[in-house]
Protein backbone atom coordinates (compact mmCIF):
# COMPACT_ATOMS: atom_id res chain seq x y z
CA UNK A 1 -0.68 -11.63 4.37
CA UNK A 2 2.28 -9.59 6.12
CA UNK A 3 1.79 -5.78 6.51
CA UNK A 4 5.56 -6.36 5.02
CA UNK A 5 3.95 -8.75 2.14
CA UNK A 6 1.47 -5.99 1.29
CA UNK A 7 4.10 -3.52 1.30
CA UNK A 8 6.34 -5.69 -1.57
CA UNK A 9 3.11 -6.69 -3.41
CA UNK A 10 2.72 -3.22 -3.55
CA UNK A 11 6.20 -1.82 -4.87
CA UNK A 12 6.60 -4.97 -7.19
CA UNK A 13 3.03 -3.60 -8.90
CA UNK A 14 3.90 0.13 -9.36
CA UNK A 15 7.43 -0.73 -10.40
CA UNK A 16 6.31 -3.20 -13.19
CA UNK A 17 3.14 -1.26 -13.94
CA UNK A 18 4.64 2.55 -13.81
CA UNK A 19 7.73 1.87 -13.89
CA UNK A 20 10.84 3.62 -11.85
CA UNK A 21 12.89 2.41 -8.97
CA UNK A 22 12.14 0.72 -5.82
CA UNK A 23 13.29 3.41 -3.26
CA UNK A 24 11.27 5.85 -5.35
CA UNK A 25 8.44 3.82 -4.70
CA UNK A 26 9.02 2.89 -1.21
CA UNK A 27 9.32 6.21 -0.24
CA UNK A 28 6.36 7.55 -2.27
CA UNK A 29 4.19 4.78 -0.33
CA UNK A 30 5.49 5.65 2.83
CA UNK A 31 4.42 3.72 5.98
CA UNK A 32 1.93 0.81 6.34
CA UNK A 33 -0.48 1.75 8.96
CA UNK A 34 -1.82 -1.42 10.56
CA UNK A 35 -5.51 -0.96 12.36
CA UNK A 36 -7.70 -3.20 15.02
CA UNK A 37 -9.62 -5.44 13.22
CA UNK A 38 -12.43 -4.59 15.69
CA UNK A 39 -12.65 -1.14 14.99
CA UNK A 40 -11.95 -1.59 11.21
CA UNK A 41 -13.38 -4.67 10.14
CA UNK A 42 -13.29 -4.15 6.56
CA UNK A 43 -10.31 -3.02 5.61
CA UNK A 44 -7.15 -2.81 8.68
CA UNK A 45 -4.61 -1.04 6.56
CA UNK A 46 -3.41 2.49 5.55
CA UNK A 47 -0.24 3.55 4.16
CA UNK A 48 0.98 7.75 5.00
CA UNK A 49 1.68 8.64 1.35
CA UNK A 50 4.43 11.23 1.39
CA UNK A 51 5.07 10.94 -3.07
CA UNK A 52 3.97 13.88 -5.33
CA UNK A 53 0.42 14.20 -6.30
CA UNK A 54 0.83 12.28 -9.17
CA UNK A 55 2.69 9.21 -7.72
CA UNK A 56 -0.41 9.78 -4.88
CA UNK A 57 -2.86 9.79 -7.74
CA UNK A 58 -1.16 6.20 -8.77
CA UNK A 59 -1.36 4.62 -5.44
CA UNK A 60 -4.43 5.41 -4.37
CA UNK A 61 -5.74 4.10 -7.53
CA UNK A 62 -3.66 0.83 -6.79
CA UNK A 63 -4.58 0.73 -2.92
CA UNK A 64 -7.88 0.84 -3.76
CA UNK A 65 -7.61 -2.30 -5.83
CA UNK A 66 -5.64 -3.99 -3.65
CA UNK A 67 -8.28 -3.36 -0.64
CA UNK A 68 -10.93 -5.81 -2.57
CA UNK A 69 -8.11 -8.60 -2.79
CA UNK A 70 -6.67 -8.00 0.86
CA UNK A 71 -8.90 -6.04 2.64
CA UNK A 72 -6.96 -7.71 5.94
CA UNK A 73 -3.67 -7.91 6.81
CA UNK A 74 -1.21 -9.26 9.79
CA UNK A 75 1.16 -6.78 11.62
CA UNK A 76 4.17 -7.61 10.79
């Protein structure tokens, strides 16, 4: 998986699970951070939130799910 993939799967779940727009979304998730997989070997990926604290409150709860499916991902 994409950092771009994991950025869709991501907007396609909040949309159909919260629901709201996509450029709400996309710019409540921000930016995907990818990381060296030899200096984070569990999990390469961060996103710089920039939403309210409850659309935060959302995705964290969502990234954190995510993390145990696709704990690694490919710049893009």
């Amino acid at each position: 998986m994409t950092a771009a993939d994991l950025e869709q799967l991501l907007i396609a779940r909040l949309i159909r699970e919260k629901g709201g727009t996509l450029q709400t979304w996309r710019r409540a998730l921000g930016s995907v951070i990818v990381l060296d997989t030899r200096t984070h070997a569990h999990c390469n990926w961060d996103f710089r939130l920039s939403g309210t604290d409850a659309q935060r409150a959302v995705i964290e709860q969502l990234l954190d799910d995510v993390r145990l499916k696709h704990s690694i991902v490919e710049a893009c």
